[in-house]
PDB file of N, CA and C in Angstrom:
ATOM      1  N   UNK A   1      60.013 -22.044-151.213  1.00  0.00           N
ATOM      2  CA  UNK A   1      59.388 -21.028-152.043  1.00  0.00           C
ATOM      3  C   UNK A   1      60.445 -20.367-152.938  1.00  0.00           C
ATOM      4  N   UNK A   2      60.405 -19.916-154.533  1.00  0.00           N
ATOM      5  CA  UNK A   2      61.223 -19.894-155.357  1.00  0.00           C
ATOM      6  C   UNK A   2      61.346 -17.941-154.459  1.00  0.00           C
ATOM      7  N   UNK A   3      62.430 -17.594-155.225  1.00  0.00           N
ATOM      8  CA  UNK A   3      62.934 -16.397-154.722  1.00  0.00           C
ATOM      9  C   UNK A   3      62.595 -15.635-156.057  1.00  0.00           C
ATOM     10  N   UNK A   4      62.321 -14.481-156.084  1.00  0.00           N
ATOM     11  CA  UNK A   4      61.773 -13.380-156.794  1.00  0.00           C
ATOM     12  C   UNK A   4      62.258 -12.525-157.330  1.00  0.00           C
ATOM     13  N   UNK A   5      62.594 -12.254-158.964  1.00  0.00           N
ATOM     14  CA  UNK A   5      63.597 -11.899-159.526  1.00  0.00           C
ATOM     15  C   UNK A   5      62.396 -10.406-160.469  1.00  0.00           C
ATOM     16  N   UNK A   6      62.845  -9.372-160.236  1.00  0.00           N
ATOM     17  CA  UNK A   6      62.400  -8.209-160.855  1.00  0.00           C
ATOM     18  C   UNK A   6      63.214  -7.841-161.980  1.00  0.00           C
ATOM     19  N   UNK A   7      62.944  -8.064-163.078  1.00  0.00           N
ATOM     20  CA  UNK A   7      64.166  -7.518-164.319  1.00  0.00           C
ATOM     21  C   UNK A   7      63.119  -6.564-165.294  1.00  0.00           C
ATOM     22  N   UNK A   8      64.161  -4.913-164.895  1.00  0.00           N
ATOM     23  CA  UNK A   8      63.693  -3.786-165.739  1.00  0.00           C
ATOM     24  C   UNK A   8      64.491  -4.073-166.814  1.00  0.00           C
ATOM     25  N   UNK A   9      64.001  -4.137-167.927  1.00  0.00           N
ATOM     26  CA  UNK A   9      64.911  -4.281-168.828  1.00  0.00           C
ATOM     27  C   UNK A   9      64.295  -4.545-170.208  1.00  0.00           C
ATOM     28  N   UNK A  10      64.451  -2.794-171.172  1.00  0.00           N
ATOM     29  CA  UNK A  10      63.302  -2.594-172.534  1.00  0.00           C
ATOM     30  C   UNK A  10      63.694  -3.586-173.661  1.00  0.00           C
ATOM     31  N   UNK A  11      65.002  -4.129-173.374  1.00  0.00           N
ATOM     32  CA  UNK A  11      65.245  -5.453-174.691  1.00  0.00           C
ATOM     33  C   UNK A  11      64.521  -6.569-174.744  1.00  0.00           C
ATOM     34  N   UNK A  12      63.647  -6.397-175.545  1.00  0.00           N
ATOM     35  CA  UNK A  12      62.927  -8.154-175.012  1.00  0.00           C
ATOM     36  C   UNK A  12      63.161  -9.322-175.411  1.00  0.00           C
ATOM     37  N   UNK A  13      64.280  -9.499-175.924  1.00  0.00           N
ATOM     38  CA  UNK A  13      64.943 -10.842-176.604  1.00  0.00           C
ATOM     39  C   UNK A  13      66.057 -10.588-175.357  1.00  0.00           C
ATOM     40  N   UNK A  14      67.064  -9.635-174.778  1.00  0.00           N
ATOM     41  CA  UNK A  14      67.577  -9.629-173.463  1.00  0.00           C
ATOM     42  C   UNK A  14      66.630 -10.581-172.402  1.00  0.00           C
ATOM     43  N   UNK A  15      65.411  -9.780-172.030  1.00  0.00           N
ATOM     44  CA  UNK A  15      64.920  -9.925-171.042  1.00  0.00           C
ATOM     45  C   UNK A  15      64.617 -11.065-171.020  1.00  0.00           C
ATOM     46  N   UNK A  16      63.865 -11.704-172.219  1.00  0.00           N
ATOM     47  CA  UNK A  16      63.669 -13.253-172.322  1.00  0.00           C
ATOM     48  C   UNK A  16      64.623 -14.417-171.706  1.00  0.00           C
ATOM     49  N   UNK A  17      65.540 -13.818-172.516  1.00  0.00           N
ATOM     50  CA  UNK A  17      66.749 -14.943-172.380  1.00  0.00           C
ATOM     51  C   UNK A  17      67.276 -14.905-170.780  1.00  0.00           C
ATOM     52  N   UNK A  18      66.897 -14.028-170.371  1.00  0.00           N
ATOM     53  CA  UNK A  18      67.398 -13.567-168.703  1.00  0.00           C
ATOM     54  C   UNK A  18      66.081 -14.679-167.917  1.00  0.00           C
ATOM     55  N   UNK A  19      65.121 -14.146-168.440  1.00  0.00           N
ATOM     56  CA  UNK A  19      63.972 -15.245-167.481  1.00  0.00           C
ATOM     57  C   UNK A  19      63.768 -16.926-167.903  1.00  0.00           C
ATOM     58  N   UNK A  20      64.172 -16.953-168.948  1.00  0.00           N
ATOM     59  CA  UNK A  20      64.150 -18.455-169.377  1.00  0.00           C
ATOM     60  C   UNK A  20      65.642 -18.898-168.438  1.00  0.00           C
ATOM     61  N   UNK A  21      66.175 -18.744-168.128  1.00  0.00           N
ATOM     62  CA  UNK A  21      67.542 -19.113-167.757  1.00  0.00           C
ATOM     63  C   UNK A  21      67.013 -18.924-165.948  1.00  0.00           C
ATOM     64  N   UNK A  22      66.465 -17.956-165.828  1.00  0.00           N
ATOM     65  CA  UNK A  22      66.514 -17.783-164.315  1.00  0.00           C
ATOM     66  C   UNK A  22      64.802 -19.013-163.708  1.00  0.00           C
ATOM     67  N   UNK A  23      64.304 -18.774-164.612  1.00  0.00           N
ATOM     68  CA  UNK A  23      63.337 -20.163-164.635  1.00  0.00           C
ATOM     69  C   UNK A  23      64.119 -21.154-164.413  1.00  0.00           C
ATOM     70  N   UNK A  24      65.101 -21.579-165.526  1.00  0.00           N
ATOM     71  CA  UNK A  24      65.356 -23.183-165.125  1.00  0.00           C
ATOM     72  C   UNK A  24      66.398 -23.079-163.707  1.00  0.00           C
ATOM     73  N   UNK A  25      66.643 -22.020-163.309  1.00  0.00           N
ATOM     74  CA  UNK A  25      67.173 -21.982-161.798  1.00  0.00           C
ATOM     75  C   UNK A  25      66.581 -22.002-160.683  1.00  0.00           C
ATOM     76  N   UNK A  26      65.254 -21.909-161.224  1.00  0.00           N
ATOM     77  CA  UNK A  26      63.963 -22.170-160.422  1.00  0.00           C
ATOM     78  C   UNK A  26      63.747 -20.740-159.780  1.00  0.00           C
ATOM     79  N   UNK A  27      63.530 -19.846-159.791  1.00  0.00           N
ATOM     80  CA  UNK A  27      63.437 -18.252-159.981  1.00  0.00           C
ATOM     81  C   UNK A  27      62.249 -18.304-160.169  1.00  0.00           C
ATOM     82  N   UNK A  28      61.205 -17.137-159.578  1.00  0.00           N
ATOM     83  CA  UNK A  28      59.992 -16.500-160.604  1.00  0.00           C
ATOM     84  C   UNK A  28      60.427 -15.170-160.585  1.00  0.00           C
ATOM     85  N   UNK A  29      60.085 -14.901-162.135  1.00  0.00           N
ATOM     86  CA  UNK A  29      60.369 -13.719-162.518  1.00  0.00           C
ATOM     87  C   UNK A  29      59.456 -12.946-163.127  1.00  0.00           C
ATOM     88  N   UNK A  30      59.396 -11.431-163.387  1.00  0.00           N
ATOM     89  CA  UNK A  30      58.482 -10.515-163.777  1.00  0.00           C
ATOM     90  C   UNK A  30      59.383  -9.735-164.391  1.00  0.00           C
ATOM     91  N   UNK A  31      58.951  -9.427-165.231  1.00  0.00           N
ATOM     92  CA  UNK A  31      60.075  -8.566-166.516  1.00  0.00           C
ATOM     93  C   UNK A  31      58.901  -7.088-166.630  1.00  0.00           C
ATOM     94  N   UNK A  32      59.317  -5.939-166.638  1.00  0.00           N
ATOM     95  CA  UNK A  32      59.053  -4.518-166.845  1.00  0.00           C
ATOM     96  C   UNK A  32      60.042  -4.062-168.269  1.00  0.00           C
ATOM     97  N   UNK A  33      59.569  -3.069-168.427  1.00  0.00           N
ATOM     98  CA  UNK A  33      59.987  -2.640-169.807  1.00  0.00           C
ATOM     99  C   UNK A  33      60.800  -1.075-168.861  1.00  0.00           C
ATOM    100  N   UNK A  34      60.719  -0.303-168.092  1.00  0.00           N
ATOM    101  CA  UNK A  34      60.832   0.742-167.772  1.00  0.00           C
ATOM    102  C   UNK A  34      60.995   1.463-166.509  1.00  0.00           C
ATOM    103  N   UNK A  35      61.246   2.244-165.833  1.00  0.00           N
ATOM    104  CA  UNK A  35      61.519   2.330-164.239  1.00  0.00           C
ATOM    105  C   UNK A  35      59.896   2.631-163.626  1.00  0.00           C
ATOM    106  N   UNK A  36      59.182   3.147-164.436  1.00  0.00           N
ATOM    107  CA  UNK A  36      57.924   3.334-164.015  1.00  0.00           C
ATOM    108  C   UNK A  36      57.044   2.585-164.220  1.00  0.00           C
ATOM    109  N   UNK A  37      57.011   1.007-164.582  1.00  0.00           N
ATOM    110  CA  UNK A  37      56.390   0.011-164.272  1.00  0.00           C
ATOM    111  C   UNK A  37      57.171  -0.863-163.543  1.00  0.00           C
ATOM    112  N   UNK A  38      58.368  -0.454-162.959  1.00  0.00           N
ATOM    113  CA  UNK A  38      59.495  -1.402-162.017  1.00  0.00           C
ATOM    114  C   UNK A  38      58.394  -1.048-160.855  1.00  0.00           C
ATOM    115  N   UNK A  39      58.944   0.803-160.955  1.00  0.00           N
ATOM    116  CA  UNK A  39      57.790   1.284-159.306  1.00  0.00           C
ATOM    117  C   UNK A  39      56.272   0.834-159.104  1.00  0.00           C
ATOM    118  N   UNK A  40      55.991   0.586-160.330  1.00  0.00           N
ATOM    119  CA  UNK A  40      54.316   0.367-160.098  1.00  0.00           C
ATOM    120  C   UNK A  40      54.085  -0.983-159.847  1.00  0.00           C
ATOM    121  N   UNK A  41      54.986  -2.029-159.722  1.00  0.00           N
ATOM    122  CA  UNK A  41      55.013  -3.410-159.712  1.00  0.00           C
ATOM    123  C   UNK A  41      55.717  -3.682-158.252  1.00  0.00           C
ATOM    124  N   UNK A  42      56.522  -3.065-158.038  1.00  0.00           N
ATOM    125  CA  UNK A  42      57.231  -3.624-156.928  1.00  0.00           C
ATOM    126  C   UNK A  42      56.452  -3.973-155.562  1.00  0.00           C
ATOM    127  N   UNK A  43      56.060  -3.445-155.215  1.00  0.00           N
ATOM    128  CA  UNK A  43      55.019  -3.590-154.048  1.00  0.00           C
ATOM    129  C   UNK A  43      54.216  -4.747-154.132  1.00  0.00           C
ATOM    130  N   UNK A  44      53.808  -5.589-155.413  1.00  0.00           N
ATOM    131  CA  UNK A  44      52.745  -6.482-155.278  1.00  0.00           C
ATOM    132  C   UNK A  44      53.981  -7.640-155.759  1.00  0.00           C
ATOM    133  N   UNK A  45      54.905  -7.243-156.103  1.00  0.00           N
ATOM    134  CA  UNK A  45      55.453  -8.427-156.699  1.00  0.00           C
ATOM    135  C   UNK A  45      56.504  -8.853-155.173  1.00  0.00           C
ATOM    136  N   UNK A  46      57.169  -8.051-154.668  1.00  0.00           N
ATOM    137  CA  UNK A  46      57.826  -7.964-153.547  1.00  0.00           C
ATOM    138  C   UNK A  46      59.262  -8.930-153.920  1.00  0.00           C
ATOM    139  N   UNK A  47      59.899  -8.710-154.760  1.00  0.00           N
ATOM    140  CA  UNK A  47      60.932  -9.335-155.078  1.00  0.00           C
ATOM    141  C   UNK A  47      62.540  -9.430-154.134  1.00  0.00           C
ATOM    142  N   UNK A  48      63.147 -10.393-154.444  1.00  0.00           N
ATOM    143  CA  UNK A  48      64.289 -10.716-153.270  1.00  0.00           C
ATOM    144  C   UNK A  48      65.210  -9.840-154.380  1.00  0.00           C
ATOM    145  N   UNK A  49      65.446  -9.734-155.188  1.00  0.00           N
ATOM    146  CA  UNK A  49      66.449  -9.009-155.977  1.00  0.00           C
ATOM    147  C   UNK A  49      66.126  -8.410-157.132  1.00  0.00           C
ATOM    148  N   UNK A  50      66.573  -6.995-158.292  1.00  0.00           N
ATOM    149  CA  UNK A  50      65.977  -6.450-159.032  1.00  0.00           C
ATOM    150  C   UNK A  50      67.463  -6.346-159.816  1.00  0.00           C
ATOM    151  N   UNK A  51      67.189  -6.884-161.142  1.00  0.00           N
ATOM    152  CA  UNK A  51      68.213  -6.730-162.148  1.00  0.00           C
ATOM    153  C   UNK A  51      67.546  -5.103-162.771  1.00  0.00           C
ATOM    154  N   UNK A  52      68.408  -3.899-162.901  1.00  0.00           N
ATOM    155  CA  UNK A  52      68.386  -2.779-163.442  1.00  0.00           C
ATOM    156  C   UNK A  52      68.800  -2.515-164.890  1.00  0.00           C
ATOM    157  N   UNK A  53      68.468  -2.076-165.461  1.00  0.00           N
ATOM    158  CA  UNK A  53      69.029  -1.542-167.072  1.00  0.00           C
ATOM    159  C   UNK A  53      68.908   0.342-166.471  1.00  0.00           C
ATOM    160  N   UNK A  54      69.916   0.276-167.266  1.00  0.00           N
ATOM    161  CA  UNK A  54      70.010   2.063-166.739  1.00  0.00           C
ATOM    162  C   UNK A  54      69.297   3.041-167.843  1.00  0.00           C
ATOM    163  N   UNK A  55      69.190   2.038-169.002  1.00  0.00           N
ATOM    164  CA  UNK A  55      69.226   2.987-169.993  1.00  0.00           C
ATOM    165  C   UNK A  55      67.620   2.333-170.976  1.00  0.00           C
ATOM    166  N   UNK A  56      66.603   2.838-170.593  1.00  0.00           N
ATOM    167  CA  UNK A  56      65.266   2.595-171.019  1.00  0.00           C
ATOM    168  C   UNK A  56      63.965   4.199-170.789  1.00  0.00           C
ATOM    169  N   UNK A  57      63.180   3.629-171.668  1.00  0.00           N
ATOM    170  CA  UNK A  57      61.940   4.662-172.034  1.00  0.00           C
ATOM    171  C   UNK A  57      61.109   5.086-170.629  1.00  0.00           C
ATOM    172  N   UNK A  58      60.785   6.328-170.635  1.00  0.00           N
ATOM    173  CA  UNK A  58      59.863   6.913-169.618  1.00  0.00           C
ATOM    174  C   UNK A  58      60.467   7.088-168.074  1.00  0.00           C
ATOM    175  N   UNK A  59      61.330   5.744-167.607  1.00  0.00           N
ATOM    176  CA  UNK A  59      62.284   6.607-166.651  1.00  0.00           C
ATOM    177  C   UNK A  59      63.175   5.636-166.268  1.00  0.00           C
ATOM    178  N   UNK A  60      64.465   6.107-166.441  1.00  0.00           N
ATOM    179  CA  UNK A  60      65.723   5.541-166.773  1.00  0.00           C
ATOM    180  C   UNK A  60      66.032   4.638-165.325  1.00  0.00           C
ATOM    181  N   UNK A  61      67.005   3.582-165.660  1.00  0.00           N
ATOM    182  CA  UNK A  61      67.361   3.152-164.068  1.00  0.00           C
ATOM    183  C   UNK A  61      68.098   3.238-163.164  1.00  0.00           C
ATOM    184  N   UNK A  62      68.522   5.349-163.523  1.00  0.00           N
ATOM    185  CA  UNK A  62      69.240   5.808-162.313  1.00  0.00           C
ATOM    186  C   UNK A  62      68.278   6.578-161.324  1.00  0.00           C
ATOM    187  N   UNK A  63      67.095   6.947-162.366  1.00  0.00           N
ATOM    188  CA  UNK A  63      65.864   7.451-161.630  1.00  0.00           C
ATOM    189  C   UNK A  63      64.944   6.477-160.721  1.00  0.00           C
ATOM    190  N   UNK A  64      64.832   5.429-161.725  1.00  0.00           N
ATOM    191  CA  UNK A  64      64.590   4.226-160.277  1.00  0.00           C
ATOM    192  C   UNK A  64      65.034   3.686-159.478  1.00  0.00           C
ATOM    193  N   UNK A  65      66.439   3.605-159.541  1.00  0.00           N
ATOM    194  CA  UNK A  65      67.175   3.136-158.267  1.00  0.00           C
ATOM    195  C   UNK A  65      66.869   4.052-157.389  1.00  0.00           C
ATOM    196  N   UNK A  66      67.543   5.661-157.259  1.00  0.00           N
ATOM    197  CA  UNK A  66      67.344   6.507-156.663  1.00  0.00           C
ATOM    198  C   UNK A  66      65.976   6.699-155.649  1.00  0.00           C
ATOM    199  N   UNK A  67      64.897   6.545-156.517  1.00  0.00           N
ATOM    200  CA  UNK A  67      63.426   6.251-155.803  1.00  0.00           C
ATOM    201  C   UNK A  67      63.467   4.909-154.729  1.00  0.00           C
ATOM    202  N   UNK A  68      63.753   3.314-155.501  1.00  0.00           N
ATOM    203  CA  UNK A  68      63.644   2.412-154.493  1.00  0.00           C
ATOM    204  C   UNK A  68      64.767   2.645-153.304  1.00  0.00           C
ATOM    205  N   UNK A  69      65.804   3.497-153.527  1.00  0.00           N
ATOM    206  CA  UNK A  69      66.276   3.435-152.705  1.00  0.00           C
ATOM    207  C   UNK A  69      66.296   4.605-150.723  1.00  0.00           C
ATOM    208  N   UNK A  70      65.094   5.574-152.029  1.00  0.00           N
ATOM    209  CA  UNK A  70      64.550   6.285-151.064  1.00  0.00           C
ATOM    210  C   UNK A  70      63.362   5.728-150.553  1.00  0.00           C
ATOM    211  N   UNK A  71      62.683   4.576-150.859  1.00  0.00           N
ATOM    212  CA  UNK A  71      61.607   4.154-150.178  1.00  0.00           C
ATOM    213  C   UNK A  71      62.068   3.288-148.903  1.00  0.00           C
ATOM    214  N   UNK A  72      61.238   3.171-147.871  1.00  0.00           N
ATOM    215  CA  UNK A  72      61.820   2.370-146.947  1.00  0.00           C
ATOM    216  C   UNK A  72      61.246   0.670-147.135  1.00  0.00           C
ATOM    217  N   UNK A  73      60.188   0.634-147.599  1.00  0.00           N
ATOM    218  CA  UNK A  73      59.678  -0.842-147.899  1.00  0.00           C
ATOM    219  C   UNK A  73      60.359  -0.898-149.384  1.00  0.00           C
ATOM    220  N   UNK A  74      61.457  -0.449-149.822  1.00  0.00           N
ATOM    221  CA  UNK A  74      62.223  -1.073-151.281  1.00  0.00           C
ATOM    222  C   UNK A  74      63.417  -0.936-150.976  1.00  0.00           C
ATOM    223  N   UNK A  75      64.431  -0.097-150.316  1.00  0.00           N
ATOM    224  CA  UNK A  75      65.472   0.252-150.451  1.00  0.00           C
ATOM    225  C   UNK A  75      66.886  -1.145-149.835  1.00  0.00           C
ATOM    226  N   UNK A  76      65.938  -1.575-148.593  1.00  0.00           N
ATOM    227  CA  UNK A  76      66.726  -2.844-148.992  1.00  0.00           C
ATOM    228  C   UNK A  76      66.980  -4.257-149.629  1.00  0.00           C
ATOM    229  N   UNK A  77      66.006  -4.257-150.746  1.00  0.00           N
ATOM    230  CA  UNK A  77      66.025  -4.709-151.987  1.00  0.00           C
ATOM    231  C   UNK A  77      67.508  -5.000-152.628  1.00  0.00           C
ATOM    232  N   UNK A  78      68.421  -6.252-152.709  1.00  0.00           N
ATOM    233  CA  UNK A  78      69.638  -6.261-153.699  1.00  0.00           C
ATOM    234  C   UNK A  78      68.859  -5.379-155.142  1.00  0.00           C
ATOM    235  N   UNK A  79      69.907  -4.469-155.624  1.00  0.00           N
ATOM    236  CA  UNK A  79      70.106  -3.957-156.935  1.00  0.00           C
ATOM    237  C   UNK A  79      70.974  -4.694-158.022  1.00  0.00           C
ATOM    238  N   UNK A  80      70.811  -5.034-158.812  1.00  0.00           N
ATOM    239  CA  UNK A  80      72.207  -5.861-159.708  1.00  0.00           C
ATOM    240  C   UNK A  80      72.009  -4.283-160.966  1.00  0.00           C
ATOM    241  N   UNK A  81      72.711  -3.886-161.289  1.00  0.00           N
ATOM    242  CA  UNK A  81      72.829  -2.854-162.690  1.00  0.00           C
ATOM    243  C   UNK A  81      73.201  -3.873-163.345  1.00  0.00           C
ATOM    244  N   UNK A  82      72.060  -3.667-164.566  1.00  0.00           N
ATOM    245  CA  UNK A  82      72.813  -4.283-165.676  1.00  0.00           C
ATOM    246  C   UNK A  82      72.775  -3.759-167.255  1.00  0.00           C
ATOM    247  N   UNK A  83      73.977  -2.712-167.229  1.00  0.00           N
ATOM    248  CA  UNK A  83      73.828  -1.956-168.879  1.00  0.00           C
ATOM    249  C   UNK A  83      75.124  -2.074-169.286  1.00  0.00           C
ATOM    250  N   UNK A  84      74.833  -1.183-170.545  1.00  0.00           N
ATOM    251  CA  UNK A  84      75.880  -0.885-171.461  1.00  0.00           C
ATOM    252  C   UNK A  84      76.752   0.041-171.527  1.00  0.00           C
ATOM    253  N   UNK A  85      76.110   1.145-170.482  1.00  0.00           N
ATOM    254  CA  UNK A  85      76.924   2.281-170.245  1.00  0.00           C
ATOM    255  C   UNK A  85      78.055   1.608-169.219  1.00  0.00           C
ATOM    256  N   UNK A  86      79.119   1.634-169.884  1.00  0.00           N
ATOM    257  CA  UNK A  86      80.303   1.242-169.422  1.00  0.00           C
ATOM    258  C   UNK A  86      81.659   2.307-168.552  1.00  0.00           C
ATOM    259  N   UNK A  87      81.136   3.492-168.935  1.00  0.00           N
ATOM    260  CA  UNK A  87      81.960   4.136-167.889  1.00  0.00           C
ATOM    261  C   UNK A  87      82.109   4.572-166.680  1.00  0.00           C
ATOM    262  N   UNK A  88      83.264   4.819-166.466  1.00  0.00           N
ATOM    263  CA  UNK A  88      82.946   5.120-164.625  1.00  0.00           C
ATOM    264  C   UNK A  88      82.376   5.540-163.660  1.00  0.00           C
ATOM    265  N   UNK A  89      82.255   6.384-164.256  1.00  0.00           N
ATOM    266  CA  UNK A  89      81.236   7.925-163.681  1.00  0.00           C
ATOM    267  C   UNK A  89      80.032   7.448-164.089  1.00  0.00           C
ATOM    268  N   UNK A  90      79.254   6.143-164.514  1.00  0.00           N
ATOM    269  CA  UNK A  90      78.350   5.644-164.634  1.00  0.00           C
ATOM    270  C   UNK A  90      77.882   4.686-163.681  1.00  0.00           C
ATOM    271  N   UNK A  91      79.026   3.607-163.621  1.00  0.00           N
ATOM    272  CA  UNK A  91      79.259   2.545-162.068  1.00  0.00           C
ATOM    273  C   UNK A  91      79.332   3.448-160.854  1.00  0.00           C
ATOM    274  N   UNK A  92      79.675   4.274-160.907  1.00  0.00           N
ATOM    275  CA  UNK A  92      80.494   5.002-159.719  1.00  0.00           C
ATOM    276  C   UNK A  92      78.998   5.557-159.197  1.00  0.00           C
ATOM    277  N   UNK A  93      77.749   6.554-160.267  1.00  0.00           N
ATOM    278  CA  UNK A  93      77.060   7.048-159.477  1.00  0.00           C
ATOM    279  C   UNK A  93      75.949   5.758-159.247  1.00  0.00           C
ATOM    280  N   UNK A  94      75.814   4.894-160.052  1.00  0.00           N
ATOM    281  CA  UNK A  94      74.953   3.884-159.844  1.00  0.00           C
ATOM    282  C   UNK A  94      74.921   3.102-158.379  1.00  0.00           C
ATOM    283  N   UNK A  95      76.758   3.038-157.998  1.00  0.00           N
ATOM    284  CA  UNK A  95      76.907   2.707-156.427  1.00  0.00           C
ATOM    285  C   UNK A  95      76.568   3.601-155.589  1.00  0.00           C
ATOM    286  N   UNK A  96      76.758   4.766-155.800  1.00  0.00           N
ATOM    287  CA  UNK A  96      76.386   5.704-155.225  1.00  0.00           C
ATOM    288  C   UNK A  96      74.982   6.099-154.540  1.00  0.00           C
ATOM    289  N   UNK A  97      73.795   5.620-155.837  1.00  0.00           N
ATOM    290  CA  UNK A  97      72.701   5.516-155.142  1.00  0.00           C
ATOM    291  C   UNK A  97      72.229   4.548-155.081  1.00  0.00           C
ATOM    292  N   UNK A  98      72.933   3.250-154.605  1.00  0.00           N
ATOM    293  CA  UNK A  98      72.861   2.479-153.255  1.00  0.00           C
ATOM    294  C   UNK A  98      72.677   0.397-154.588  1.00  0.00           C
ATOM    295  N   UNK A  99      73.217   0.768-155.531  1.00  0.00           N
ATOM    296  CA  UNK A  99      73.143  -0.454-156.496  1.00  0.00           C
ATOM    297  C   UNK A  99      74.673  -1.426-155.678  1.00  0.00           C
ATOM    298  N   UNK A 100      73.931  -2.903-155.417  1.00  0.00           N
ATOM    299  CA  UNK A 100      74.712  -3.703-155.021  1.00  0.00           C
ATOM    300  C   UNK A 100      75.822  -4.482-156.663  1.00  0.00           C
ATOM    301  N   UNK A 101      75.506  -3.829-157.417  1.00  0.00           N
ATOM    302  CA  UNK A 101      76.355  -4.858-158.256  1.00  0.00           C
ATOM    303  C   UNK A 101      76.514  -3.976-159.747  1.00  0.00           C
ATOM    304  N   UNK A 102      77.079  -4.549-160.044  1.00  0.00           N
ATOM    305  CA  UNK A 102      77.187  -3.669-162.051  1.00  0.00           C
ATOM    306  C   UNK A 102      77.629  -4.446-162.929  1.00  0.00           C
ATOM    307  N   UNK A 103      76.975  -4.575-164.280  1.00  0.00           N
ATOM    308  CA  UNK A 103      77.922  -5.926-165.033  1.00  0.00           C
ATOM    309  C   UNK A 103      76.978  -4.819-166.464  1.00  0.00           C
ATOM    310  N   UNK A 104      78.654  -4.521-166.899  1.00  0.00           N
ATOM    311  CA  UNK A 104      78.740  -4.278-168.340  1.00  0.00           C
ATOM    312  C   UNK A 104      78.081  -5.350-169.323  1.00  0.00           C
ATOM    313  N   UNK A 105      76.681  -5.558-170.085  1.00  0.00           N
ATOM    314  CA  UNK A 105      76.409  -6.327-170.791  1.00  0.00           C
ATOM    315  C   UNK A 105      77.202  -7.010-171.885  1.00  0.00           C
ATOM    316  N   UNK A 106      77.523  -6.393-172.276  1.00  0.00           N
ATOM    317  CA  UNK A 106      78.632  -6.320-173.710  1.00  0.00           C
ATOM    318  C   UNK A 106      79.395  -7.292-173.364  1.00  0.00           C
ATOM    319  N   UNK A 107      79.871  -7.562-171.350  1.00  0.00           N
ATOM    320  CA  UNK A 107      81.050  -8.335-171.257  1.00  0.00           C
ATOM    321  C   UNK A 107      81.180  -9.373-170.771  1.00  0.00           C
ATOM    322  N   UNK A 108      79.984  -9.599-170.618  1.00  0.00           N
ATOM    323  CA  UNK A 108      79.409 -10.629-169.499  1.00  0.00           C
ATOM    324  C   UNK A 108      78.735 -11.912-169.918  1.00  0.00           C
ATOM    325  N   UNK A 109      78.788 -13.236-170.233  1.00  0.00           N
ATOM    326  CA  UNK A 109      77.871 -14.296-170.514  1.00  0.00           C
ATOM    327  C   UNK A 109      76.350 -14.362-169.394  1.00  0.00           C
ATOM    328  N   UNK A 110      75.622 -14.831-170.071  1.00  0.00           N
ATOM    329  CA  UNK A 110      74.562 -14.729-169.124  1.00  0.00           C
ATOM    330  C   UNK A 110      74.435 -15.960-168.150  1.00  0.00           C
ATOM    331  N   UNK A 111      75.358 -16.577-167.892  1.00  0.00           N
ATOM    332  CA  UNK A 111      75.630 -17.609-167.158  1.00  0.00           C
ATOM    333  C   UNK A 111      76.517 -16.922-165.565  1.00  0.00           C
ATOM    334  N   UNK A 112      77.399 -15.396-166.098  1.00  0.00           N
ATOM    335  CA  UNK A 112      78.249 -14.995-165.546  1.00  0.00           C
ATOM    336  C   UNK A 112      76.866 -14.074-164.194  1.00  0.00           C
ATOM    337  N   UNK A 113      76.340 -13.657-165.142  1.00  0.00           N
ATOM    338  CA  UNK A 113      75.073 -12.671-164.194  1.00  0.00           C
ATOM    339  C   UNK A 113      74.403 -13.815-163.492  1.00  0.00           C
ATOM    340  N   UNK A 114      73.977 -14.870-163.700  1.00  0.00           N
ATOM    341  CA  UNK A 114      73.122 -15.688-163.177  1.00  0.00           C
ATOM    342  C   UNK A 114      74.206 -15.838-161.536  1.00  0.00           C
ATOM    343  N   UNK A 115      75.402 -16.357-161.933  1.00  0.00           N
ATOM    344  CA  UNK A 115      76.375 -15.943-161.074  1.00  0.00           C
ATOM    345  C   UNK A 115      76.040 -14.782-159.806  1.00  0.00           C
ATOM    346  N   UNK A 116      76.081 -13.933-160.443  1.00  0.00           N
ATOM    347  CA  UNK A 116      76.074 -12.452-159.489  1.00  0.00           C
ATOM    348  C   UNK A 116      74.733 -12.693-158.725  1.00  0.00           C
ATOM    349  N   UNK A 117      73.731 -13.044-159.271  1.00  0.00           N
ATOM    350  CA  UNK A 117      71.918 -12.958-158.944  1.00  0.00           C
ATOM    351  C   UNK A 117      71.992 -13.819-157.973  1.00  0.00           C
ATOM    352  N   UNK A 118      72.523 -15.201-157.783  1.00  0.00           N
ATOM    353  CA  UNK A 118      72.789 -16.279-156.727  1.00  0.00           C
ATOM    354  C   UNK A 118      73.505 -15.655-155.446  1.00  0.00           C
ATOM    355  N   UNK A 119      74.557 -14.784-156.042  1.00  0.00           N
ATOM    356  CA  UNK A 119      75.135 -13.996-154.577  1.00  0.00           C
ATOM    357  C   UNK A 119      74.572 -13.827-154.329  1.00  0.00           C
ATOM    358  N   UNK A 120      73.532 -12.440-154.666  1.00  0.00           N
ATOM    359  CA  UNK A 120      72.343 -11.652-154.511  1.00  0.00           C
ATOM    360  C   UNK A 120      71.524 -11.852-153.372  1.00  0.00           C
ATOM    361  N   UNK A 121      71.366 -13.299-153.990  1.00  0.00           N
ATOM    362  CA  UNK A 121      69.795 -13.656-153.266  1.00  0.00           C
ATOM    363  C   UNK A 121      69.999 -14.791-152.742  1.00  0.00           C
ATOM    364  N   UNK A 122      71.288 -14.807-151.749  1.00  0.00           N
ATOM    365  CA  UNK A 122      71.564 -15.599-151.067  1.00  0.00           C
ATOM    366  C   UNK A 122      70.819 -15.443-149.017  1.00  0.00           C
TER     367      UNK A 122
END
């Protein structure tokens, strides 16, 4: 059975290129635009790992981590962060509320994340 990939993430030429790639890895994936259709999805979609964007409309993905990670049927869910906010005090609180991973977009090939997502959801 393919393993279950949740990607919040409001770029949709990003997000595309993230699920066409995690398709041919044999992945099913569900793409959200926002943290409040991450929460409203998660439960039926029940995913093995959730790629994060921190920085999107209606509620950001330090507000949704924070939530899945206070739920008990989400919190042990792998987190991967994946934005642009590149500073510390950005990684730092993102680990903080409980994100297994962080990859600066800007720096990363999307071959490199596919990378990280395989740890993941090992």
């Amino acid at each position: 059975m393919a393993k279950k990939i949740l990607i919040a993430e409001d770029d949709k030429f990003l997000a595309n290129a993230y699920r066409i790639k995690l398709e041919k890895e044999g992945y099913e994936i569900l793409i959200v635009e926002n943290g409040e259709e991450l929460l409203d999805q998660i439960e039926s979609f029940k995913p093995d790992t959730i790629l994060l964007d921190l920085v999107m409309p209606k509620m950001d993905g330090f507000e949704a981590l924070e939530k899945l990670k206070e739920n008990k049927s989400t919190k042990k869910i792998p987190v991967l962060i994946t934005s642009n906010l590149g500073q510390q005090s950005d990684q730092n609180r993102s680990m903080e509320l409980g994100a297994d991973g962080y990859i600066i977009k800007s720096n990363v090939t999307l071959k490199e994340v596919i990378k990280q997502i395989k740890e993941l959801t090992k």
